[in-house]
C-alpha atoms as a PDB file:
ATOM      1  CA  UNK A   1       2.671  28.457  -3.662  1.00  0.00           C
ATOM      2  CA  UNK A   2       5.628  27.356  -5.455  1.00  0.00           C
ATOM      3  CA  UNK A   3       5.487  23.619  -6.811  1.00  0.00           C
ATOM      4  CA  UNK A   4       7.153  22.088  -3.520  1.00  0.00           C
ATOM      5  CA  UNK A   5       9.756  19.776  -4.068  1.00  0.00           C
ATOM      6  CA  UNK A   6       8.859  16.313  -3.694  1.00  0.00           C
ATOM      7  CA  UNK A   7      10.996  13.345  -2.846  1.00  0.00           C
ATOM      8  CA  UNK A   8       9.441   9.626  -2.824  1.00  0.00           C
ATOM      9  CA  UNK A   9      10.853   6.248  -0.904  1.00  0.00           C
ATOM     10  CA  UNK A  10       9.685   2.966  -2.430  1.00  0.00           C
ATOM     11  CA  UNK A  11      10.516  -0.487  -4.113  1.00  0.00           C
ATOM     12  CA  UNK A  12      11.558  -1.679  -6.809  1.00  0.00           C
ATOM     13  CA  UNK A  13       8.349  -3.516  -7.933  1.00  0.00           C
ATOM     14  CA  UNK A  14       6.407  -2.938 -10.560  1.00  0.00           C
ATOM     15  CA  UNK A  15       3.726  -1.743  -8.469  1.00  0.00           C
ATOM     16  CA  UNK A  16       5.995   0.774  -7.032  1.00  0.00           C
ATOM     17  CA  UNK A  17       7.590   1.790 -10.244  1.00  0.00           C
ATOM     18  CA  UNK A  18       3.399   2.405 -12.001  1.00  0.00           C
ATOM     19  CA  UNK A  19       3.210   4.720  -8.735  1.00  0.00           C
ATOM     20  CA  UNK A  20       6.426   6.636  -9.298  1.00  0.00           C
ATOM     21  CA  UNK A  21       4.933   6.928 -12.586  1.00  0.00           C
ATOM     22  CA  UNK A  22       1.621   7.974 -12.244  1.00  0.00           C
ATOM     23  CA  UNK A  23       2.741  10.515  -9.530  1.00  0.00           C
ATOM     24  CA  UNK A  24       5.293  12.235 -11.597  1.00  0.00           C
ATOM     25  CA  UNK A  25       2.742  12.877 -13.880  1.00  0.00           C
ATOM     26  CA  UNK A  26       0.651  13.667 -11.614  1.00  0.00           C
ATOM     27  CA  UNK A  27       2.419  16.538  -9.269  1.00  0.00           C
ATOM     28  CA  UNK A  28       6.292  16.255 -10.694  1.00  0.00           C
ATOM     29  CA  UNK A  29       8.908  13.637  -8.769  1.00  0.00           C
ATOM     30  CA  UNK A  30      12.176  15.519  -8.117  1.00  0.00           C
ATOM     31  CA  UNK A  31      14.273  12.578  -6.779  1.00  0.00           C
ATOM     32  CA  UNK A  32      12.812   9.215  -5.725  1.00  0.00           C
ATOM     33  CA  UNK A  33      15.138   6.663  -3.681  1.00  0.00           C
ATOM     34  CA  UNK A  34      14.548   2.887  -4.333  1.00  0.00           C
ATOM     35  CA  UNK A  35      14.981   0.246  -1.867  1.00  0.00           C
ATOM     36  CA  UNK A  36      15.855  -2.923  -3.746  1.00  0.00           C
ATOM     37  CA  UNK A  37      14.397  -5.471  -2.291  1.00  0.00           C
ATOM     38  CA  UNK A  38      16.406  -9.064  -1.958  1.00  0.00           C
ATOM     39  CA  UNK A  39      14.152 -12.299  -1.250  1.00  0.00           C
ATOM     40  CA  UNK A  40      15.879 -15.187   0.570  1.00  0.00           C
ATOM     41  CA  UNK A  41      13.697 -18.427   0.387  1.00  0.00           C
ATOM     42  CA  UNK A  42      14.546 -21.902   1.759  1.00  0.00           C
ATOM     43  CA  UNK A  43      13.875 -23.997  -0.850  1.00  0.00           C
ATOM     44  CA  UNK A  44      12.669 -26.822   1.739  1.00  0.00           C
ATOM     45  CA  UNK A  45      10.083 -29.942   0.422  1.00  0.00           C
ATOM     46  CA  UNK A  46       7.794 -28.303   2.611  1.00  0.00           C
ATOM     47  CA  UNK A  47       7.957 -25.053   1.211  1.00  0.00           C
ATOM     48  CA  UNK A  48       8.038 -25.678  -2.910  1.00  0.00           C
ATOM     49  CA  UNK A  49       4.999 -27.802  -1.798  1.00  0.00           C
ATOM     50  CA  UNK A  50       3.496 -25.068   0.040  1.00  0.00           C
ATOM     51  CA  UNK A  51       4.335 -22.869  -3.724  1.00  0.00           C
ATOM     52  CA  UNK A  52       2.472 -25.555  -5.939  1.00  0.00           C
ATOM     53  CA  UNK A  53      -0.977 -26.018  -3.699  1.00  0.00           C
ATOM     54  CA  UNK A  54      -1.237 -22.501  -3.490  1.00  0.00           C
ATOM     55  CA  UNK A  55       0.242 -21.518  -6.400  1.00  0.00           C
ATOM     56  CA  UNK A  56      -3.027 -19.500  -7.405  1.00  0.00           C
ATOM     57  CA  UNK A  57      -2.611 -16.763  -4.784  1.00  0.00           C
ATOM     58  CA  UNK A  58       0.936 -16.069  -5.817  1.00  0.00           C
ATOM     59  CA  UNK A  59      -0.146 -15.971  -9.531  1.00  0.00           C
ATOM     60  CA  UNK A  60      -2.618 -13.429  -9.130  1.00  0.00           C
ATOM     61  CA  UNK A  61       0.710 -10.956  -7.345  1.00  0.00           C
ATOM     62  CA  UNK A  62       2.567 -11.822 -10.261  1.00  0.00           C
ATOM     63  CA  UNK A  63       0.101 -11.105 -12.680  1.00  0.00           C
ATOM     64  CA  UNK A  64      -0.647  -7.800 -11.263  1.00  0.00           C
ATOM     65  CA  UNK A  65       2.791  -7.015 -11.056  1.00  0.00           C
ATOM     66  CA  UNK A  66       3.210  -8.313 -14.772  1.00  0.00           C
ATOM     67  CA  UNK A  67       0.138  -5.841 -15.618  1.00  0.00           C
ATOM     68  CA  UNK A  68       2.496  -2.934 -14.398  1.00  0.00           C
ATOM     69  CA  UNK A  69       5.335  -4.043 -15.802  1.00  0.00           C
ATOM     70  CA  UNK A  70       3.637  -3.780 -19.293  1.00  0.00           C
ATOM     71  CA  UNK A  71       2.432  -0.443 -18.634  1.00  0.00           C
ATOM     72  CA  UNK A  72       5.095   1.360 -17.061  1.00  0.00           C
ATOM     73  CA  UNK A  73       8.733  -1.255 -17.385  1.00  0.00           C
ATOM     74  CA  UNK A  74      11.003   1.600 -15.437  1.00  0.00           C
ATOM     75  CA  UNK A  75      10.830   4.368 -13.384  1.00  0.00           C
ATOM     76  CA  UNK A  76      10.019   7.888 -14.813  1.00  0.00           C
ATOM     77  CA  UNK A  77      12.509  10.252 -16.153  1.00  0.00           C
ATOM     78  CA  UNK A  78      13.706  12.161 -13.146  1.00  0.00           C
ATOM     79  CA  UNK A  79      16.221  11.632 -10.521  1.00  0.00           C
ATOM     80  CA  UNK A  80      16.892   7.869  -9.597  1.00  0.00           C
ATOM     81  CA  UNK A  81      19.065   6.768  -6.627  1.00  0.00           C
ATOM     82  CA  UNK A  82      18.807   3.030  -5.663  1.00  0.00           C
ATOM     83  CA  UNK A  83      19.914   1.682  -1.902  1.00  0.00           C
ATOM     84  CA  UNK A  84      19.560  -1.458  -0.263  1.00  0.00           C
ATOM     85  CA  UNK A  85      18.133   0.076   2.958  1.00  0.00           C
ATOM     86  CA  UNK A  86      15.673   2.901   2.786  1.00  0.00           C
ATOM     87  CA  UNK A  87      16.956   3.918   6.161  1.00  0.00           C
ATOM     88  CA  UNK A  88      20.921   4.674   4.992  1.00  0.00           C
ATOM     89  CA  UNK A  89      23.056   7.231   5.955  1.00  0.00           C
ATOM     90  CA  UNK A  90      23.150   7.778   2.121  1.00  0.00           C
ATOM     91  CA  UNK A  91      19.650   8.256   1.617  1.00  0.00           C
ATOM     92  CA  UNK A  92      19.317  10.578   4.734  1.00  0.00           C
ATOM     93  CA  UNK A  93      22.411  12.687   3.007  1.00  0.00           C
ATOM     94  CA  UNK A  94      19.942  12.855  -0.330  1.00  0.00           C
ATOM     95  CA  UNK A  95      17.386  14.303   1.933  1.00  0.00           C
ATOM     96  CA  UNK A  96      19.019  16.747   3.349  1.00  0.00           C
ATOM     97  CA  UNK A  97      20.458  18.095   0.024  1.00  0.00           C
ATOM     98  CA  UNK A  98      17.626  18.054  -1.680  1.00  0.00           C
ATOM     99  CA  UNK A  99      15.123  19.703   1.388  1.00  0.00           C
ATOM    100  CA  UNK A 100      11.977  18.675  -0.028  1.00  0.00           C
ATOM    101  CA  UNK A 101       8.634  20.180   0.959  1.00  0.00           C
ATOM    102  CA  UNK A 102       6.585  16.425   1.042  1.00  0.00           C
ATOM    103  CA  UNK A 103       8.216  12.781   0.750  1.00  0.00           C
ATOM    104  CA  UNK A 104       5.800   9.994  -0.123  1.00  0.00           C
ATOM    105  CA  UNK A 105       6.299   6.392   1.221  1.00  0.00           C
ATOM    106  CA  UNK A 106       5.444   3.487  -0.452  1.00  0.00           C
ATOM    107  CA  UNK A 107       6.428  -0.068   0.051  1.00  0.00           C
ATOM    108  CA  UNK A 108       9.740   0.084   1.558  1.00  0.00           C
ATOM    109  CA  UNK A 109      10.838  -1.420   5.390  1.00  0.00           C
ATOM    110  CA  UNK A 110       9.796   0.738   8.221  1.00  0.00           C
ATOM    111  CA  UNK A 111      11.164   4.126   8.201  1.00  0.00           C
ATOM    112  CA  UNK A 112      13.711   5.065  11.545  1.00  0.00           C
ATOM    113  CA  UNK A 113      13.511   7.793  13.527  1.00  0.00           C
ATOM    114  CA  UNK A 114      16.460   9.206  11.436  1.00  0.00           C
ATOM    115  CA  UNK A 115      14.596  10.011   8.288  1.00  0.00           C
ATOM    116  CA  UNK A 116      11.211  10.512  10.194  1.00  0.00           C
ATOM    117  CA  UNK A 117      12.930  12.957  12.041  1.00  0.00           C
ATOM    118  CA  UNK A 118      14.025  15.251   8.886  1.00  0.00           C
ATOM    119  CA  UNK A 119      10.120  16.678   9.414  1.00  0.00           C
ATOM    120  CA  UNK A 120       9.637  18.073   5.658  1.00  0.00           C
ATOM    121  CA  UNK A 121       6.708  21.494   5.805  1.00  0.00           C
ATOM    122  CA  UNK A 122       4.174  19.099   4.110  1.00  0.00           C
ATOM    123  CA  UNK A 123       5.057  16.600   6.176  1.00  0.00           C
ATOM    124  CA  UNK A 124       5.651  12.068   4.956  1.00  0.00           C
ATOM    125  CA  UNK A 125       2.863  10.626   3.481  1.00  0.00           C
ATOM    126  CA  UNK A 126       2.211   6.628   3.410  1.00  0.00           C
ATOM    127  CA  UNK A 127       0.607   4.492   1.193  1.00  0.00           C
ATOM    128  CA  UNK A 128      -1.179   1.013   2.870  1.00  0.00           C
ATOM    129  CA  UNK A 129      -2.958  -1.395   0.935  1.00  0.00           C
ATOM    130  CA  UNK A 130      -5.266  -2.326   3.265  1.00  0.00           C
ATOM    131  CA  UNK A 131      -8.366  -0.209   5.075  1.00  0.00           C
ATOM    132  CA  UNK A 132      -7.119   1.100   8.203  1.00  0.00           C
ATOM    133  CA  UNK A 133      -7.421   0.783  12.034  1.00  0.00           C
ATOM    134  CA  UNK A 134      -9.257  -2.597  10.836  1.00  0.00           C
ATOM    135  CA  UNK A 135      -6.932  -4.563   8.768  1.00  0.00           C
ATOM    136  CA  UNK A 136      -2.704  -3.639   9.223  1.00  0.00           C
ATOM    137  CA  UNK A 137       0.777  -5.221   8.665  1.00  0.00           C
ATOM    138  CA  UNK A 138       0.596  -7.583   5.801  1.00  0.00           C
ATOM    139  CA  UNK A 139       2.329  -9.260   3.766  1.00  0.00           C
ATOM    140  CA  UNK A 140      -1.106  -8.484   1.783  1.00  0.00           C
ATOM    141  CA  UNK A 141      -3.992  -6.812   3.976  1.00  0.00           C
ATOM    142  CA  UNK A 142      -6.739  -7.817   0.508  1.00  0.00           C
ATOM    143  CA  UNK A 143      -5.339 -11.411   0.872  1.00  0.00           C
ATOM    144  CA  UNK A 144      -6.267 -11.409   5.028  1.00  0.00           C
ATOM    145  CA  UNK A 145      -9.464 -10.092   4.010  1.00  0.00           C
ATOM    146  CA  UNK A 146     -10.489 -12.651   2.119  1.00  0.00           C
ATOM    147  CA  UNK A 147      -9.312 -15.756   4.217  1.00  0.00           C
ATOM    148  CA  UNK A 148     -11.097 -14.737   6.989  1.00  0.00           C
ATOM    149  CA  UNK A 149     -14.634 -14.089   4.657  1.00  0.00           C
ATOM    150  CA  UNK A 150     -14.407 -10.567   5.525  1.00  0.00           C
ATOM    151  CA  UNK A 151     -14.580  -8.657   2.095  1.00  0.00           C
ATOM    152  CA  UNK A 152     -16.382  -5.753   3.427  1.00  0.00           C
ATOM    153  CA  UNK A 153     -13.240  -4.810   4.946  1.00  0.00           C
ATOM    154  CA  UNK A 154     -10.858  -4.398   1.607  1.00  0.00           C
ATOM    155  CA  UNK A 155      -9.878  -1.060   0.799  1.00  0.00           C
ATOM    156  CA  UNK A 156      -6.758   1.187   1.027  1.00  0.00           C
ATOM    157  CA  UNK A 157      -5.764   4.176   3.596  1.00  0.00           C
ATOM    158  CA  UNK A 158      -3.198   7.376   3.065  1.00  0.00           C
ATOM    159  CA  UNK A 159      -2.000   8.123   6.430  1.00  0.00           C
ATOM    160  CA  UNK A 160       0.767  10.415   7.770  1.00  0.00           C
ATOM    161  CA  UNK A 161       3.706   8.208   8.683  1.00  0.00           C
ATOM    162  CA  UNK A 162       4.628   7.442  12.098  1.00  0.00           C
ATOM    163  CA  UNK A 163       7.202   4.872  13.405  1.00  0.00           C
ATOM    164  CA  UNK A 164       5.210   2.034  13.777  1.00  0.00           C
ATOM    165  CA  UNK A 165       3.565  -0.857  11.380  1.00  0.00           C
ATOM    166  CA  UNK A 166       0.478   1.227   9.514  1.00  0.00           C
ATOM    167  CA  UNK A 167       0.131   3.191  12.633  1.00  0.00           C
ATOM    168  CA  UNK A 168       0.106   6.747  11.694  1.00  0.00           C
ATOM    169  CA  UNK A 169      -2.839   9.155  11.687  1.00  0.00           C
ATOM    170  CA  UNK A 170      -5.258   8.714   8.964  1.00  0.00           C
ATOM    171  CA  UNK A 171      -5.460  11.504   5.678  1.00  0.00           C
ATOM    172  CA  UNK A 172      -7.968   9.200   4.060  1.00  0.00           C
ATOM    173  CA  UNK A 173      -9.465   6.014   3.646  1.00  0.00           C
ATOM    174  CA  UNK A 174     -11.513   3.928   1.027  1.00  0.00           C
ATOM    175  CA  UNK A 175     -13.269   0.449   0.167  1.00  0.00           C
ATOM    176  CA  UNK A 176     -12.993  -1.326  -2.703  1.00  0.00           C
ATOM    177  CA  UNK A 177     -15.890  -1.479  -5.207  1.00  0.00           C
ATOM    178  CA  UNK A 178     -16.228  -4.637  -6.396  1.00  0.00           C
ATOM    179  CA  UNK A 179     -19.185  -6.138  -9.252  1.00  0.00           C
ATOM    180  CA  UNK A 180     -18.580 -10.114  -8.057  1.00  0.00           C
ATOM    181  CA  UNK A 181     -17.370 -10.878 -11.258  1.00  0.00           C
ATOM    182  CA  UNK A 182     -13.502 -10.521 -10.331  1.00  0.00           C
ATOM    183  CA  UNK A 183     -10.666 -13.182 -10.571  1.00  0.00           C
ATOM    184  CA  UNK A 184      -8.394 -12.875  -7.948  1.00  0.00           C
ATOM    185  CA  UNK A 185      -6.169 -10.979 -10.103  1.00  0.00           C
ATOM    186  CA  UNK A 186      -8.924  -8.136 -10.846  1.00  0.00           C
ATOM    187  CA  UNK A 187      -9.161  -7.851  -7.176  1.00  0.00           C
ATOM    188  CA  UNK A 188      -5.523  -7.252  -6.793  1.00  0.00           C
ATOM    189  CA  UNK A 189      -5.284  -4.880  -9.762  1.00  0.00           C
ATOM    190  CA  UNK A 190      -8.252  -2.867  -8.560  1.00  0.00           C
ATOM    191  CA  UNK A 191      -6.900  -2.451  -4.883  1.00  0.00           C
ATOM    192  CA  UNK A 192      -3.585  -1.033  -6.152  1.00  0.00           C
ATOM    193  CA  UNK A 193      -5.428   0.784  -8.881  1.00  0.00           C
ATOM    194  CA  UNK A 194      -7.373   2.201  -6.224  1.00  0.00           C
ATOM    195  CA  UNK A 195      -5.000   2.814  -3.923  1.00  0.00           C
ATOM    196  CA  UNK A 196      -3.003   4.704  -6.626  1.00  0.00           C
ATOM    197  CA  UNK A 197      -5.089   6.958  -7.553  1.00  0.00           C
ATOM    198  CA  UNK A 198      -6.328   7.707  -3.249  1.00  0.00           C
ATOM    199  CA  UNK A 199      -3.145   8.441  -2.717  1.00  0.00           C
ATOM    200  CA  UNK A 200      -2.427  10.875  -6.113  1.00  0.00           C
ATOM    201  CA  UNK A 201      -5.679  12.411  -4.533  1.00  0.00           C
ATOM    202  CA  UNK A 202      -4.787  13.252  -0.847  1.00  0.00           C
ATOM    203  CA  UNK A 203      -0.803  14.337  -1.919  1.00  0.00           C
ATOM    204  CA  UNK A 204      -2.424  16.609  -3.845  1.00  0.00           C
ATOM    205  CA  UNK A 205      -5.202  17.526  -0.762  1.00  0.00           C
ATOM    206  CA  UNK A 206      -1.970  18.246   0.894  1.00  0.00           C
ATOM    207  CA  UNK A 207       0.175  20.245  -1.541  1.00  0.00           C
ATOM    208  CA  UNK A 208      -3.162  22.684  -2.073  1.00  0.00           C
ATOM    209  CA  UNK A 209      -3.843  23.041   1.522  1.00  0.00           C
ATOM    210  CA  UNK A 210      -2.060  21.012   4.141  1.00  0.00           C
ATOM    211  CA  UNK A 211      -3.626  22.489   7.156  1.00  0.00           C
ATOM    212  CA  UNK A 212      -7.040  22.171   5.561  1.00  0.00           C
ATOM    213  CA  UNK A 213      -6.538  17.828   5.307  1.00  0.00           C
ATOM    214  CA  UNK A 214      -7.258  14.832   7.597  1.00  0.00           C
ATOM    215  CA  UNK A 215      -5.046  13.923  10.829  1.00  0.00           C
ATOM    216  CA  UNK A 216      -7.016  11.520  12.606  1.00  0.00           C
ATOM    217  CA  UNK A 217      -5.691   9.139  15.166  1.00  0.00           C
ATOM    218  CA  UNK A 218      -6.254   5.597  14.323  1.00  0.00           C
ATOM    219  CA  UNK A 219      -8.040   4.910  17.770  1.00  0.00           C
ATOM    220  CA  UNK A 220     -10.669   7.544  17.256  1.00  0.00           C
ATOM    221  CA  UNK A 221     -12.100   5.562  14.468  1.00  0.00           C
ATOM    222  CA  UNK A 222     -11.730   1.867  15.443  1.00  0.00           C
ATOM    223  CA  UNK A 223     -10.378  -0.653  16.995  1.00  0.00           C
ATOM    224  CA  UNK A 224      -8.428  -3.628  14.216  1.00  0.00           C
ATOM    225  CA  UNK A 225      -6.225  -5.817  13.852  1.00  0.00           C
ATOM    226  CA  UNK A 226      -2.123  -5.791  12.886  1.00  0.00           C
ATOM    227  CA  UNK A 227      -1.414  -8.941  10.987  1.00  0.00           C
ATOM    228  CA  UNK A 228       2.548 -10.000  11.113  1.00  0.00           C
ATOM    229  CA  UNK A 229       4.113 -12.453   7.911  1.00  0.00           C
ATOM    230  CA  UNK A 230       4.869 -15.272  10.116  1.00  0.00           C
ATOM    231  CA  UNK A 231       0.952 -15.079  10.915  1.00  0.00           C
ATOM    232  CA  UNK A 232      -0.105 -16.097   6.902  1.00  0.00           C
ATOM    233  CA  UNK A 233       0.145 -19.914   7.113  1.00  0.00           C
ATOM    234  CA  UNK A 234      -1.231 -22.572   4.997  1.00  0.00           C
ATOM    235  CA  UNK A 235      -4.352 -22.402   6.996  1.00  0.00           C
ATOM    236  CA  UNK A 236      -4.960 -18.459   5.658  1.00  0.00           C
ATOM    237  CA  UNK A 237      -4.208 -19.862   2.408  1.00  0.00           C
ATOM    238  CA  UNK A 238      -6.582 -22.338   2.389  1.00  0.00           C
ATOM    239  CA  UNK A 239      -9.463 -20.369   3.921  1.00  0.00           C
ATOM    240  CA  UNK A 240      -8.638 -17.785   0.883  1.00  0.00           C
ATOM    241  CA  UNK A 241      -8.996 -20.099  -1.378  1.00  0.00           C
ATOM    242  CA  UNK A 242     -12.357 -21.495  -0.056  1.00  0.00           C
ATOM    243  CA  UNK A 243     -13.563 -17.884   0.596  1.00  0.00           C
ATOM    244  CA  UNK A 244     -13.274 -16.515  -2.770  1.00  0.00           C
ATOM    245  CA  UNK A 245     -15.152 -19.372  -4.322  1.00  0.00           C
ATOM    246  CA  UNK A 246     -17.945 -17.445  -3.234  1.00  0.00           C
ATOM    247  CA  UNK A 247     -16.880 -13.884  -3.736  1.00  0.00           C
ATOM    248  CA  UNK A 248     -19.494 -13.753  -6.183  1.00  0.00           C
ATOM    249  CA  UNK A 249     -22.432 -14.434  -4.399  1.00  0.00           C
ATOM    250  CA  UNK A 250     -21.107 -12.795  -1.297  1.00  0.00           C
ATOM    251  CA  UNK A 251     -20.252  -9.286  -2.990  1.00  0.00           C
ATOM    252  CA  UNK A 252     -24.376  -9.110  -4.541  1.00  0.00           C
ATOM    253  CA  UNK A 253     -25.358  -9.963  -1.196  1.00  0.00           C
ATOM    254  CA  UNK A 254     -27.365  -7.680   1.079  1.00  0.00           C
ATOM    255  CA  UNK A 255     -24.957  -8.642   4.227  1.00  0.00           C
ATOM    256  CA  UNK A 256     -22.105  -7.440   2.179  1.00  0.00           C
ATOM    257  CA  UNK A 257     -23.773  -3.963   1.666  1.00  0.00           C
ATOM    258  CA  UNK A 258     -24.682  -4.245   5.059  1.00  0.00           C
ATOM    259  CA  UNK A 259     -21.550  -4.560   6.857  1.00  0.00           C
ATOM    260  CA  UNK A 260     -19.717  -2.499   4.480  1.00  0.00           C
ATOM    261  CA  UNK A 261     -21.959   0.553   5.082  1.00  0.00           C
ATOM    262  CA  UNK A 262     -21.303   0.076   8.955  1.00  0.00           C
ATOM    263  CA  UNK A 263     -17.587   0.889   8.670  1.00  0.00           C
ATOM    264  CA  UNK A 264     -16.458   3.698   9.106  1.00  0.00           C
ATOM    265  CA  UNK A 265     -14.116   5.739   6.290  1.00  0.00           C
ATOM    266  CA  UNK A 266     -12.678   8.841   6.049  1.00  0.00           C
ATOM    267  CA  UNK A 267     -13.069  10.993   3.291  1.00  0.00           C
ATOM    268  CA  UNK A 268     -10.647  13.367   1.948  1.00  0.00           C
END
């Protein structure tokens, strides 16, 4: 066929923007719509205390983001809208102009029913950072891993989007490879790198052959788990911290292997 026209929704992180990159080189962006994303943070005693004693885990997202930034500081040289909601009647109008053939998702607020509903040929792909039906939601599936000692379970899925929080039916999913050796940093680099490249992989799965790639209900595979913001206390931030001091040993260990060979992942 044709090269299909391909629209992507994401942030304006630097994540997001060595995505944008990587896929336009990959398969060719024709338009992609950024949602810019505005923090509001109480700056309470409690909470700039909260920043200092855990000040580690932030570092390592900033570094990672800082590692993208250095590679790829803007988006790539094709069409570039910006909104403050993903879910506009402005970015639903760029849609519809531009019909495209696939639209990739990555990092933005839930999509509504009135973009889902715009039902491209190829279909809306999504991009979670975290190995589904077991580990959903956020705000950083590799993070929940690791405070609750459960490495086994980091890793990245490509699903086809649905309404709901990492819900939709799986194209492919992957664990991390890890040597032990890692700073919290490398892990967070190597899960997006990872996840990058899985999801390059199955968009172009689905541009060669979309009737020939995965569509497997969540619930067929697993049960898991859907982990909400409000849920990542200090508590999960101290059990991270105490967890990865023995990442090391745990990763070389034959229980790691062990449990991470009795989950079940879907290959593209």
């Amino acid at each position: 066929m044709d090269k299909p026209v391909i629209l992507m929704l994401c942030n304006n992180a630097h994540n997001q923007i060595a995505l944008a990159n990587k896929m336009h080189t990959a398969l060719g962006i024709d338009h992609i719509i950024v949602e810019n994303k505005i923090t509001k943070r109480k700056l309470s005693f409690q909470n700039i205390w909260n920043k200092l004693r855990y000040k580690t885990i932030d570092d390592a997202w900033f570094n990672m983001l800082s590692f993208y930034k250095n590679k790829f500081p803007a988006f790539p040289a094709t069409n570039v809208s910006f909104t403050i909601d993903i879910n506009s009647a402005e970015t639903e109008s760029i849609i519809k102009t531009l019909k495209p053939d696939l639209i990739l998702v990555s990092g933005t607020r839930i999509i509504k029913n009135n973009i889902i509903g715009i039902n491209p040929p190829l279909g809306i792909m999504n991009m979670h950072t975290g190995l589904s039906p077991f580990v959903n939601g956020g705000p950083n599936c590799t993070n929940w891993c690791i405070a609750l000692n459960k490495f086994h379970l980091i890793g990245n899925t490509i699903m086809w989007l649905d309404a709901g929080i990492d819900s939709g039916n799986i194209i492919t999913t992957s664990q991390v490879d890890f040597t032990g050796n890692e700073t919290l940093t490398d892990v967070q680099i190597k899960v997006m790198e990872h996840a990058h490249q899985l999801y390059i992989d199955a968009a172009k799965a689905v541009i060669a052959n979309k009737n020939s790639v995965n569509n497997i209900p969540q619930k067929s595979i697993s049960t898991g788990n859907t982990y909400y913001t409000k849920m990542w206390t200090s508590k999960q931030k101290k059990d991270l911290l105490q967890n990865f001091k023995h990442f090391a040993n745990a990763i070389k260990s034959e229980s790691y292997l062990q449990n991470k060979n009795k989950i079940k992942t879907i290959p593209l």
